[in-house]
C-alpha atoms as a PDB file:
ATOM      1  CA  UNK A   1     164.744  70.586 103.133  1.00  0.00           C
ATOM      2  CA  UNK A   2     163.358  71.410  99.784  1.00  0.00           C
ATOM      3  CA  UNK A   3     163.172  68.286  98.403  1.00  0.00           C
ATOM      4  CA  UNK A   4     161.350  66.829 101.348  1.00  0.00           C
ATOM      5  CA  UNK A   5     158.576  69.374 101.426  1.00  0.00           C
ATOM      6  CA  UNK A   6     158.345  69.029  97.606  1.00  0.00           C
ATOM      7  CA  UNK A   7     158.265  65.044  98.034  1.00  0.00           C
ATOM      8  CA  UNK A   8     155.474  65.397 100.465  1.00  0.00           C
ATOM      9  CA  UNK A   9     153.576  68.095  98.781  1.00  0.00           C
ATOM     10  CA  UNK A  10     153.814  65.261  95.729  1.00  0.00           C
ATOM     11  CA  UNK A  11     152.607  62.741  97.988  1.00  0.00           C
ATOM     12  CA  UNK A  12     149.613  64.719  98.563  1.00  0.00           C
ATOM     13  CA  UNK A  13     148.537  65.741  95.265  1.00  0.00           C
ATOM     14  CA  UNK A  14     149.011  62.230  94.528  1.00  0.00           C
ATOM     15  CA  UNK A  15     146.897  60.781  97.086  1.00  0.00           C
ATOM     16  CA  UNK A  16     144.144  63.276  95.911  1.00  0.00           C
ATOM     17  CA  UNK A  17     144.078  62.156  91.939  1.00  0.00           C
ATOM     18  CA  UNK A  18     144.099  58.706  93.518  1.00  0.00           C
ATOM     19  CA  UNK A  19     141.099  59.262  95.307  1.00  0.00           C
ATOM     20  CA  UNK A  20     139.022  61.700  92.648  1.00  0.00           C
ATOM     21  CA  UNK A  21     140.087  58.723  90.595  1.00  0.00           C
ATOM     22  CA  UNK A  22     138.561  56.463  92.666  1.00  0.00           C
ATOM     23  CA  UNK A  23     135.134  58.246  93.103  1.00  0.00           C
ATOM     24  CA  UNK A  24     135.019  58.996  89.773  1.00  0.00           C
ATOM     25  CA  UNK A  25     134.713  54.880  89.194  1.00  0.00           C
ATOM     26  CA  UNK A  26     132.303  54.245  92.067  1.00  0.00           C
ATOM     27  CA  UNK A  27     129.935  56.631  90.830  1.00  0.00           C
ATOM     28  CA  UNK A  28     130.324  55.133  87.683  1.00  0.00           C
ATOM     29  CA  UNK A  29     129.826  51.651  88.733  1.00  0.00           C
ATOM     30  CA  UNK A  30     126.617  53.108  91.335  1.00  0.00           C
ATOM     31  CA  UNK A  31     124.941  54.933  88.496  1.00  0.00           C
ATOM     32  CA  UNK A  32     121.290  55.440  89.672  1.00  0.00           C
ATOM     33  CA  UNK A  33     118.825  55.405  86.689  1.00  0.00           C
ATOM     34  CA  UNK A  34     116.347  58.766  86.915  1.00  0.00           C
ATOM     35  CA  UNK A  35     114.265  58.005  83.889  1.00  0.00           C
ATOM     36  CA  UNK A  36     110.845  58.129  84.307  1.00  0.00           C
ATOM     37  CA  UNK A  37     111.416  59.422  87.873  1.00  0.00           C
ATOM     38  CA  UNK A  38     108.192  61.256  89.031  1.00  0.00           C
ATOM     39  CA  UNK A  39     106.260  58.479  86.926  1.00  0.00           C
ATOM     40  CA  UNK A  40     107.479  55.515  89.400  1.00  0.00           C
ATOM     41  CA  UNK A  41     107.589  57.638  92.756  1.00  0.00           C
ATOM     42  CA  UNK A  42     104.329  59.752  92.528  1.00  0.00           C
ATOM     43  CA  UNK A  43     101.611  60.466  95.198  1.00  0.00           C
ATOM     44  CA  UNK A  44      98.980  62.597  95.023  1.00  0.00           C
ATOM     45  CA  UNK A  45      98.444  65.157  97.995  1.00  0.00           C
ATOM     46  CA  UNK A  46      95.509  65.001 100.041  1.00  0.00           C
ATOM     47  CA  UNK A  47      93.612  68.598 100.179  1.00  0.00           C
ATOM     48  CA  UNK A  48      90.934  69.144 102.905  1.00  0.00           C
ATOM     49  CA  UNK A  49      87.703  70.218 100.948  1.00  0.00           C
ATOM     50  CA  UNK A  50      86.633  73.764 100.875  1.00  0.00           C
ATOM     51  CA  UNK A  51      83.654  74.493 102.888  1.00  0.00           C
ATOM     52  CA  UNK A  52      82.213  77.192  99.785  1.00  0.00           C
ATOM     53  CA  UNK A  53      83.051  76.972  96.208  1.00  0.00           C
ATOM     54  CA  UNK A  54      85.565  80.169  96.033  1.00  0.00           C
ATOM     55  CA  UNK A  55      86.231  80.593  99.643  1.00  0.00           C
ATOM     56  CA  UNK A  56      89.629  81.615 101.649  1.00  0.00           C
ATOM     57  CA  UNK A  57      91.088  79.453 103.708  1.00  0.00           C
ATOM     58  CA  UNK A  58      91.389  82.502 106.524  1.00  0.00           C
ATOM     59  CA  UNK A  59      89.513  85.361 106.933  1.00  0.00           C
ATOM     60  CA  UNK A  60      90.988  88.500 105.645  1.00  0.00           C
ATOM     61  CA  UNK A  61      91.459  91.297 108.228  1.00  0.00           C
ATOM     62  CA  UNK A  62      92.244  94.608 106.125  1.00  0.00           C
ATOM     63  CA  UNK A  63      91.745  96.748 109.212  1.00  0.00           C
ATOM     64  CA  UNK A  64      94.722  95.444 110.824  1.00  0.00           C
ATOM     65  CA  UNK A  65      96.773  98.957 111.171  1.00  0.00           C
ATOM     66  CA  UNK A  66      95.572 101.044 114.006  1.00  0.00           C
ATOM     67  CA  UNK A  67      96.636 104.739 113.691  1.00  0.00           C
END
């Protein structure tokens, strides 16, 4: 009985290294190149203008505490 749990206990570890192995090669192989990254996928966000020069975009209420 301990030989068979210790057979499939190696089958297991040796299915995972198989497959870590395996990732580790199709990562390799589907290397994505981030060089330059912003540079060739930039946009520029589109901002409403402000009304004033300085102003909020809400109106500050500091009385909002009643006692």
């Amino acid at each position: 009985m301990n030989i068979l749990m210790f057979i499939v206990g190696f089958l297991i570890f040796l299915f995972f290294i198989v497959g870590q192995i395996s990732e580790v090669k199709a990562e390799t192989k589907d290397e994505i190149d981030y060089k330059n990254y912003y540079e060739r996928h930039s946009f520029e966000r589109k901002k409403n203008p402000k009304y004033k020069k300085g102003s909020q975009s809400r109106v500050k209420n500091y009385n909002w505490k009643k006692r």
